[in-house]
PDB file of N, CA and C in Angstrom:
ATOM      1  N   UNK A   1     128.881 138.502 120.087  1.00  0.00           N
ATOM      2  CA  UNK A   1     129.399 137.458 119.220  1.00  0.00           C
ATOM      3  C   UNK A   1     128.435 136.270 119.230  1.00  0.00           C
ATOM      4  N   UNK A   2     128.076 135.929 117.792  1.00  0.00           N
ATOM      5  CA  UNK A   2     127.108 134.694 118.182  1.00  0.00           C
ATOM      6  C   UNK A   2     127.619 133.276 117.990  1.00  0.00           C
ATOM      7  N   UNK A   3     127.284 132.713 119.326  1.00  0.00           N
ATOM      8  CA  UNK A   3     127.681 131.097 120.018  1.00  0.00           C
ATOM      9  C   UNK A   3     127.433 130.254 119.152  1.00  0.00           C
ATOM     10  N   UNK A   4     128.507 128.964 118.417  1.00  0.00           N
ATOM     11  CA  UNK A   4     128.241 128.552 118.137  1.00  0.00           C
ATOM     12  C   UNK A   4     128.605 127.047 118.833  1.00  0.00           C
ATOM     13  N   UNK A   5     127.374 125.671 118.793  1.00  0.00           N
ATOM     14  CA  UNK A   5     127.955 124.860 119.279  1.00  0.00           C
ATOM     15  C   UNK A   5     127.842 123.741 118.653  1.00  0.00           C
ATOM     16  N   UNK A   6     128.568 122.342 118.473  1.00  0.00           N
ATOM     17  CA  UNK A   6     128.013 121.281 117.878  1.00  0.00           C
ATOM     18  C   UNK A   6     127.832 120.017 119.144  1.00  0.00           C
ATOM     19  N   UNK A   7     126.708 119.350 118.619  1.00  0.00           N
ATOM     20  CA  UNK A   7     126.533 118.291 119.918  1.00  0.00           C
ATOM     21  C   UNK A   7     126.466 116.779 118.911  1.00  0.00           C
ATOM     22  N   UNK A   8     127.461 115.871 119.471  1.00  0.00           N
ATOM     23  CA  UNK A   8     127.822 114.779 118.831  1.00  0.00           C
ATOM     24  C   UNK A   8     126.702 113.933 119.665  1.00  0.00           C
ATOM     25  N   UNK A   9     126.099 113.440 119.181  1.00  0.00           N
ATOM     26  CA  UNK A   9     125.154 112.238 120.192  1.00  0.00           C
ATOM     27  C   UNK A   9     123.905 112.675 120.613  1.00  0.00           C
ATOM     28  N   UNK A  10     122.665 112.289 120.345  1.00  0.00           N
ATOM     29  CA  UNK A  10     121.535 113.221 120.812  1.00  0.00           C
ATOM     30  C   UNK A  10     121.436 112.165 121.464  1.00  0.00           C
ATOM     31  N   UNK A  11     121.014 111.862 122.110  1.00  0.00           N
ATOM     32  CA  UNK A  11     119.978 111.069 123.243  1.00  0.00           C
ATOM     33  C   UNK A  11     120.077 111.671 124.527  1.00  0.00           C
ATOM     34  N   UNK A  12     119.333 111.400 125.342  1.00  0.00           N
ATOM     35  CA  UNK A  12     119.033 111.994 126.483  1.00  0.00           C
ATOM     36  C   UNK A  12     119.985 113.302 126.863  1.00  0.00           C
ATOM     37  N   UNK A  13     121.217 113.122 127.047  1.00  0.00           N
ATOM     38  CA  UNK A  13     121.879 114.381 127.509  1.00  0.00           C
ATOM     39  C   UNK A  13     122.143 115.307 126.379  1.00  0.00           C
ATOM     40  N   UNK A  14     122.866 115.052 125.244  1.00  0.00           N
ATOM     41  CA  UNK A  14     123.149 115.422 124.137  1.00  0.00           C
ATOM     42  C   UNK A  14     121.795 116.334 123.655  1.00  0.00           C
ATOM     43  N   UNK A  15     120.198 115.453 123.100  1.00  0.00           N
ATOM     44  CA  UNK A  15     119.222 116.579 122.977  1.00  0.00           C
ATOM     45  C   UNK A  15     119.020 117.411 123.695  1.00  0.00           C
ATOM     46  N   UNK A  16     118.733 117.425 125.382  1.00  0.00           N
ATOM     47  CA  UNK A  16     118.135 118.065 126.063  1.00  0.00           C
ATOM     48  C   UNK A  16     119.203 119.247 126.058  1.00  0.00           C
ATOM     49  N   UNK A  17     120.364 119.116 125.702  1.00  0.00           N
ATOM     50  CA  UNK A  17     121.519 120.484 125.587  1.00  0.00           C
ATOM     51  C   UNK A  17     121.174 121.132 124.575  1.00  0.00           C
ATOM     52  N   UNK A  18     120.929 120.456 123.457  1.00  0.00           N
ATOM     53  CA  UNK A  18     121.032 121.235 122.225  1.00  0.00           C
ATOM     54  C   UNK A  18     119.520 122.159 122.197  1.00  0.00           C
ATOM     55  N   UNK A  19     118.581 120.970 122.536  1.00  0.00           N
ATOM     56  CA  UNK A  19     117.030 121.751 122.830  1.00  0.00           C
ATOM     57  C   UNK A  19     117.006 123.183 123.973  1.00  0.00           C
ATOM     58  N   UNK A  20     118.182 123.077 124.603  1.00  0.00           N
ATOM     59  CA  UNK A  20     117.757 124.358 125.915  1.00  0.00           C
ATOM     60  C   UNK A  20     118.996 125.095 124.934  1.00  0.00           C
ATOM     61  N   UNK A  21     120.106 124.759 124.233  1.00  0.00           N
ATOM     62  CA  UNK A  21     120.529 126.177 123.899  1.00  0.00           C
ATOM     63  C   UNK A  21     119.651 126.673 122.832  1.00  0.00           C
ATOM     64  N   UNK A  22     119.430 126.086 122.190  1.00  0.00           N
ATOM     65  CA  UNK A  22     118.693 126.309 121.006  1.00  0.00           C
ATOM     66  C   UNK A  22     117.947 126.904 121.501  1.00  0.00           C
ATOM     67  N   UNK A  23     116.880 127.170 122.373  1.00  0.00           N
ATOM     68  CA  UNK A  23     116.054 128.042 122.730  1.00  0.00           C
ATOM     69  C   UNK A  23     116.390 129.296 123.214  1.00  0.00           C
ATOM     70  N   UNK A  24     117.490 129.289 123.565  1.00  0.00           N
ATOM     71  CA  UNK A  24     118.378 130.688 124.082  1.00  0.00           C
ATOM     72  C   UNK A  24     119.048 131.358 123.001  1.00  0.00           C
ATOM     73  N   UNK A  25     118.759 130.905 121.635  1.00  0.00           N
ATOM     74  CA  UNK A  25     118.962 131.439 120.746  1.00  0.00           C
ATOM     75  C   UNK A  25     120.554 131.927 120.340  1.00  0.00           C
ATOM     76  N   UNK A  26     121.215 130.058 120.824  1.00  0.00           N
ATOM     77  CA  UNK A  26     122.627 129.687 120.545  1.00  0.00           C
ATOM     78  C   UNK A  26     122.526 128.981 119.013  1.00  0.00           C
ATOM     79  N   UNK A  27     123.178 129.077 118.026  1.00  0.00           N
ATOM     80  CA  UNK A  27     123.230 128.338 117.445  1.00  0.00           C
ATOM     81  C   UNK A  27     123.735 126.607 117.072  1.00  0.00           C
ATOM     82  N   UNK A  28     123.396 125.844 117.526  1.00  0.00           N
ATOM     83  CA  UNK A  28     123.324 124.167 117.606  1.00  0.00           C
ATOM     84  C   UNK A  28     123.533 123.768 115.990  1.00  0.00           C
ATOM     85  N   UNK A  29     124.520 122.597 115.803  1.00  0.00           N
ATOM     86  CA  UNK A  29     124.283 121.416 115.478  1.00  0.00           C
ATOM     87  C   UNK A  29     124.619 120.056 115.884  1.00  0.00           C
ATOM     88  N   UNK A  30     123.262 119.805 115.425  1.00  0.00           N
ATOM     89  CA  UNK A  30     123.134 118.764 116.380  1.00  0.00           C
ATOM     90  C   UNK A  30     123.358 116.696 115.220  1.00  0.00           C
ATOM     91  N   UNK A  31     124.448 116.371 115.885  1.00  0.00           N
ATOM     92  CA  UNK A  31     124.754 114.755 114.849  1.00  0.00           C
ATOM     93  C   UNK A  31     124.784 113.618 115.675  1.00  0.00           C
ATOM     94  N   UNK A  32     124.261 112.867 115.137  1.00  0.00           N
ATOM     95  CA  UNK A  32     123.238 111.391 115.624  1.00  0.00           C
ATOM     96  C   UNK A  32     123.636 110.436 114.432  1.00  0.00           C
ATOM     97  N   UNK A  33     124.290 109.516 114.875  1.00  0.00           N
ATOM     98  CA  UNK A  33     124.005 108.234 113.129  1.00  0.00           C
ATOM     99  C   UNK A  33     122.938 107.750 113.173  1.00  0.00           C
ATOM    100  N   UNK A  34     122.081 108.057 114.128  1.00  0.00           N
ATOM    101  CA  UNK A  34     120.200 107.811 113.437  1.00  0.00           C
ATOM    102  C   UNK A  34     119.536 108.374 112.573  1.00  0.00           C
ATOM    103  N   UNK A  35     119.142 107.946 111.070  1.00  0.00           N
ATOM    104  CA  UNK A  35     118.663 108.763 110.586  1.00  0.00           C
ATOM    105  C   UNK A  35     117.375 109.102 110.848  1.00  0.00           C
ATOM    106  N   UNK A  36     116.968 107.850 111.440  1.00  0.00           N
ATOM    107  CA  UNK A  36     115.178 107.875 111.924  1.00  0.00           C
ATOM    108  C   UNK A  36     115.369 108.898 113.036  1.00  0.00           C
ATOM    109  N   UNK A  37     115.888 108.888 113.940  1.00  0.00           N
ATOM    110  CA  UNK A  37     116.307 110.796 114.979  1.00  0.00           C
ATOM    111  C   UNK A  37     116.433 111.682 114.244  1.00  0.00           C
ATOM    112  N   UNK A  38     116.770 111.514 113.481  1.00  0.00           N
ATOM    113  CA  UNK A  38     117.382 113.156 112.637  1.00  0.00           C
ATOM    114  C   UNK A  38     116.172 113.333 111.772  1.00  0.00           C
ATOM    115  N   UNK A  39     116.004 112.774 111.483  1.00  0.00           N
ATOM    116  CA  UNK A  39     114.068 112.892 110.855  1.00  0.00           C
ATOM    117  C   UNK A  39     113.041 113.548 111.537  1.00  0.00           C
ATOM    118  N   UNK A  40     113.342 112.758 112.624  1.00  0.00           N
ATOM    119  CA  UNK A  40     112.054 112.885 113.195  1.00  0.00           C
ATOM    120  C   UNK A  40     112.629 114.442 114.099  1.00  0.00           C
ATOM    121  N   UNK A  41     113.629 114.381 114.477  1.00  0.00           N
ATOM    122  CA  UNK A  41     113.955 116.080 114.968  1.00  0.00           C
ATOM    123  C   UNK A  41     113.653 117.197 114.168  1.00  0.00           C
ATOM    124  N   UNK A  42     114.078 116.863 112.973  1.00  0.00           N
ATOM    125  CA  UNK A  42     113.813 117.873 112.000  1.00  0.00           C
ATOM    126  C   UNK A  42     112.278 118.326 111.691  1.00  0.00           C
ATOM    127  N   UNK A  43     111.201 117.305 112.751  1.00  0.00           N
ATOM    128  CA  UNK A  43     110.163 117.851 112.541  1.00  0.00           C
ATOM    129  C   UNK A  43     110.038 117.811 113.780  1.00  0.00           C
ATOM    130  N   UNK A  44     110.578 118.795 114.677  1.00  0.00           N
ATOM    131  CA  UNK A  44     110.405 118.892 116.261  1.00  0.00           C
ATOM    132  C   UNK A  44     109.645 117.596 117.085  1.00  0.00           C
ATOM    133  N   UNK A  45     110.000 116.635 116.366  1.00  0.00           N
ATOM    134  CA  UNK A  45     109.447 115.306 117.177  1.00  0.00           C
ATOM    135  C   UNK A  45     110.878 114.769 118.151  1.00  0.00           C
ATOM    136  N   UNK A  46     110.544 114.811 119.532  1.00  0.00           N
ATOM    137  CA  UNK A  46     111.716 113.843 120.329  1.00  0.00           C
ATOM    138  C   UNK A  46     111.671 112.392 119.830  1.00  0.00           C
ATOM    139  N   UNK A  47     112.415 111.248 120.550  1.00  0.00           N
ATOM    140  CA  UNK A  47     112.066 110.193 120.204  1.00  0.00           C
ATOM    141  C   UNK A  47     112.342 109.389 121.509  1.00  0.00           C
ATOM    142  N   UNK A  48     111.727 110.491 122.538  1.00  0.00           N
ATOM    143  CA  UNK A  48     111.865 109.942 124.318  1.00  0.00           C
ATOM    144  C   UNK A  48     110.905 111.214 124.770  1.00  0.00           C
ATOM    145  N   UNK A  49     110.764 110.715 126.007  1.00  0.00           N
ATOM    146  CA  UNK A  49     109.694 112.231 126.655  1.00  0.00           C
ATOM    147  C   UNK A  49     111.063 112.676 127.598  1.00  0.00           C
ATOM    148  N   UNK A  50     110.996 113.970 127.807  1.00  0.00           N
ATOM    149  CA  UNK A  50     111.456 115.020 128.624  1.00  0.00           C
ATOM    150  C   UNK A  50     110.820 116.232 129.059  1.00  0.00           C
ATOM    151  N   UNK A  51     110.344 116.471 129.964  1.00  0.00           N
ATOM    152  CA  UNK A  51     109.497 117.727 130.164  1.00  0.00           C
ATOM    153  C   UNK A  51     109.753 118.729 129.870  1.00  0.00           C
ATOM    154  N   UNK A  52     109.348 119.362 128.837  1.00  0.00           N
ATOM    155  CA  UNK A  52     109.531 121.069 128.609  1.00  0.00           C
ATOM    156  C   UNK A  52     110.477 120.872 126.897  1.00  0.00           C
ATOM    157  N   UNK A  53     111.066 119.759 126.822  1.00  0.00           N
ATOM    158  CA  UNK A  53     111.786 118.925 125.456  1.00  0.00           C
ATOM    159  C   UNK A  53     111.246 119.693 124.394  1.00  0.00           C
ATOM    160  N   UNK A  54     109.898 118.974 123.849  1.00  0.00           N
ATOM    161  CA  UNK A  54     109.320 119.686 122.774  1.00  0.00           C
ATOM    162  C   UNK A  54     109.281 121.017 122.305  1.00  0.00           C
ATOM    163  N   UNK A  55     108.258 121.913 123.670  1.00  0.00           N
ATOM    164  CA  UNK A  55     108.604 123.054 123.966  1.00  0.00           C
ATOM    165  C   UNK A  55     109.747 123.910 123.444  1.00  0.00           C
ATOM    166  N   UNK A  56     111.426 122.892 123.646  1.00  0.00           N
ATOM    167  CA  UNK A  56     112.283 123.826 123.861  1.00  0.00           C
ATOM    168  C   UNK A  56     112.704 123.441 122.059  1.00  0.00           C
ATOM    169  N   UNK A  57     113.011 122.837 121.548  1.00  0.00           N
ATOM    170  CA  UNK A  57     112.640 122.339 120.390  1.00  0.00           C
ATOM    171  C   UNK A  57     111.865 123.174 119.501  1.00  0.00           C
ATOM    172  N   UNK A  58     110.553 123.208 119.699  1.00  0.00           N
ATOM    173  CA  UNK A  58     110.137 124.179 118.989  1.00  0.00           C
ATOM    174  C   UNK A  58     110.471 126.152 119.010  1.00  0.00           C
ATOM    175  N   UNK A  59     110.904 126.353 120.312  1.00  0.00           N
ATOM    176  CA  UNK A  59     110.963 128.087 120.789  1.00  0.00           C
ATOM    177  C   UNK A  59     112.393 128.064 119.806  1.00  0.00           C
ATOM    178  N   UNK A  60     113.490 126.808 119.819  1.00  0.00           N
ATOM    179  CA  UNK A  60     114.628 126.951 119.234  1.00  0.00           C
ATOM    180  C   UNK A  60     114.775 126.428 117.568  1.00  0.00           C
ATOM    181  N   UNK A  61     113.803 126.347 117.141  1.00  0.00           N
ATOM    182  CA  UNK A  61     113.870 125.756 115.703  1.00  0.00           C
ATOM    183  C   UNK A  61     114.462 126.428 114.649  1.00  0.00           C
ATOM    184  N   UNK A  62     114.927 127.824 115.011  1.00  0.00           N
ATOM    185  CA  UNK A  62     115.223 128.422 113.973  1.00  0.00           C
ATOM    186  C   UNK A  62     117.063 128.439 114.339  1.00  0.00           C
ATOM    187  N   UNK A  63     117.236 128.182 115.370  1.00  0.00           N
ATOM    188  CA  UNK A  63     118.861 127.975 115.824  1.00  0.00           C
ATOM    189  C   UNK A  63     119.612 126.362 115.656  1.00  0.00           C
ATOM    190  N   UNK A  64     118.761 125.545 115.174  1.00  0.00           N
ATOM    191  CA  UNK A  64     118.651 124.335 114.878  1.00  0.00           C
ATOM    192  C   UNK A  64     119.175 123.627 113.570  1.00  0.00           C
ATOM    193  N   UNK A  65     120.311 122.818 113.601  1.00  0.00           N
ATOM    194  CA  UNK A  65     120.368 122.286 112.161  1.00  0.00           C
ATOM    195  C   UNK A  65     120.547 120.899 112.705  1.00  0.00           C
ATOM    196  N   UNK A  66     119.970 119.517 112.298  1.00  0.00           N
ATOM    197  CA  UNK A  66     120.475 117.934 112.642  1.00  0.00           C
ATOM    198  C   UNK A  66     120.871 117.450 110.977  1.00  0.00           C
ATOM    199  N   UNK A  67     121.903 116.637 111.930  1.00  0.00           N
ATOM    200  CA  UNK A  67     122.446 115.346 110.582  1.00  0.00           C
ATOM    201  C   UNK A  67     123.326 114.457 110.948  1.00  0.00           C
ATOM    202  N   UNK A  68     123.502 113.370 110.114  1.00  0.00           N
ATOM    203  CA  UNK A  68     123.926 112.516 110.329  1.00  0.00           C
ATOM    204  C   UNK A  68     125.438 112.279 109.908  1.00  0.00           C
ATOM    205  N   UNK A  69     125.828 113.858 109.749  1.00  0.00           N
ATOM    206  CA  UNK A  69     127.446 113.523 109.218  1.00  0.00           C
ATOM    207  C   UNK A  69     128.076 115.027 109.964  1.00  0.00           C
ATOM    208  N   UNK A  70     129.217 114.948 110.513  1.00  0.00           N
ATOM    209  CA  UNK A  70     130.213 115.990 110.757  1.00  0.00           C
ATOM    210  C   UNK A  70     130.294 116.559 109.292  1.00  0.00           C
ATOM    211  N   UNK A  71     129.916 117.723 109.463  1.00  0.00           N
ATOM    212  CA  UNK A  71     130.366 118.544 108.278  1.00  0.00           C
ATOM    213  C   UNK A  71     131.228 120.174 108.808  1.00  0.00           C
ATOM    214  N   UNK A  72     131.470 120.406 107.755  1.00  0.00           N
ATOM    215  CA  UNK A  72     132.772 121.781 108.159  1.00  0.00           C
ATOM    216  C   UNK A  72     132.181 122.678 109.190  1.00  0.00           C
ATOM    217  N   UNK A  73     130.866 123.116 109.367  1.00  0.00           N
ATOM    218  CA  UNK A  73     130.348 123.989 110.020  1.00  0.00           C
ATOM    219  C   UNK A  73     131.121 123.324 111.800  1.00  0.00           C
ATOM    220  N   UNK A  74     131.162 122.301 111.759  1.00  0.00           N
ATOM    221  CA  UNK A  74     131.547 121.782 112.611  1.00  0.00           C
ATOM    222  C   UNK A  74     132.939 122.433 113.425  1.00  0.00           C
ATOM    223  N   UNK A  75     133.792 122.528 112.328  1.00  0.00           N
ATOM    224  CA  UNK A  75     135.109 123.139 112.494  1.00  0.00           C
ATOM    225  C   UNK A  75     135.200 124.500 113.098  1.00  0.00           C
ATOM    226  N   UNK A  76     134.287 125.211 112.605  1.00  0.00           N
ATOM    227  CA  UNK A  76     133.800 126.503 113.219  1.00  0.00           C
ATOM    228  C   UNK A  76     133.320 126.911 114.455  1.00  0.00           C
ATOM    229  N   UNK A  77     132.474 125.748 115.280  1.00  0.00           N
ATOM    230  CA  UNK A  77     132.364 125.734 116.151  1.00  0.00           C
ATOM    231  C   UNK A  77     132.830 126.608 117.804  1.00  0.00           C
ATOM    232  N   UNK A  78     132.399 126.946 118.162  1.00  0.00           N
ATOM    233  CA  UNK A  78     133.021 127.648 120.043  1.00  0.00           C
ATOM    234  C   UNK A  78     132.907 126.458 120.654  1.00  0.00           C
ATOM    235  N   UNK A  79     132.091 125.705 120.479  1.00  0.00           N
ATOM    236  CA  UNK A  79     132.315 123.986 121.510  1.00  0.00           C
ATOM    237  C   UNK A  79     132.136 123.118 120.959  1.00  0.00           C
ATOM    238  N   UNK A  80     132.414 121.934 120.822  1.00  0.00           N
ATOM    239  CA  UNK A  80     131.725 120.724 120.438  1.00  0.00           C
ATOM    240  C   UNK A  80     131.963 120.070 122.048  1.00  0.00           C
ATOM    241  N   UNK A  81     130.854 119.335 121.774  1.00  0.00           N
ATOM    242  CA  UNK A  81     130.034 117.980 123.164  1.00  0.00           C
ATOM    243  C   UNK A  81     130.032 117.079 122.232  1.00  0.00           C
ATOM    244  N   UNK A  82     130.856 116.237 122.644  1.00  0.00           N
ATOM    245  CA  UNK A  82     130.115 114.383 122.622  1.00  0.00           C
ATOM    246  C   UNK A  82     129.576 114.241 123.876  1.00  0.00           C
ATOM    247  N   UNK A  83     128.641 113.833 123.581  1.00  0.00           N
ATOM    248  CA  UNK A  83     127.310 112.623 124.692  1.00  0.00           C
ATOM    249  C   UNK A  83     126.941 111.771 124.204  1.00  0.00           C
TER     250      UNK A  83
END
C-alpha cells in the first residue's frame, strides 16, 4: 500500500521529515505559508543547511509535492504532522 503523508510546517523538523521520507519513496506533501520556501524547495534548494538535506531532497523529488495551501490531497492522507 503506498504511504501517504502531509507535513504542515517545513522548517527544521517538518523538512528534514519530509526530505528523509521522500527519499524512501513515501509520498509527502509538504505546506509552508512561505512562498519564498516553497519556491525555492521546488527547486531542491533548502533555505537552512542540514547534512545529507539536499541529498535527501533530491533522491526524493519525485515523491515530493510543496505549497502554500491545504488542499484535498491532504484529506487522503495516512498522517498529517504539524511542526
Amino acid at each position: 500500500m503506498e504511504q501517504k503523508v502531509t507535513i504542515i510546517g517545513l522548517g527544521f523538523v517538518g523538512l528534514s521529515l519530509a526530505s528523509f521520507l521522500s527519499s524512501r519513496q513515501v509520498k509527502v506533501t509538504g505546506i509552508d505559508s512561505n512562498k519564498k520556501k516553497i519556491d525555492l524547495l521546488r527547486s531542491n534548494i533548502p533555505d537552512f543547511f542540514e547534512p545529507k538535506l539536499e541529498q535527501y531532497l533530491k533522491k526524493g523529488r519525485k515523491y515530493q509535492e510543496f505549497s502554500t495551501k491545504i488542499n484535498p490531497k491532504t484529506i487522503n492522507s495516512n498522517f498529517i504532522f504539524i511542526s
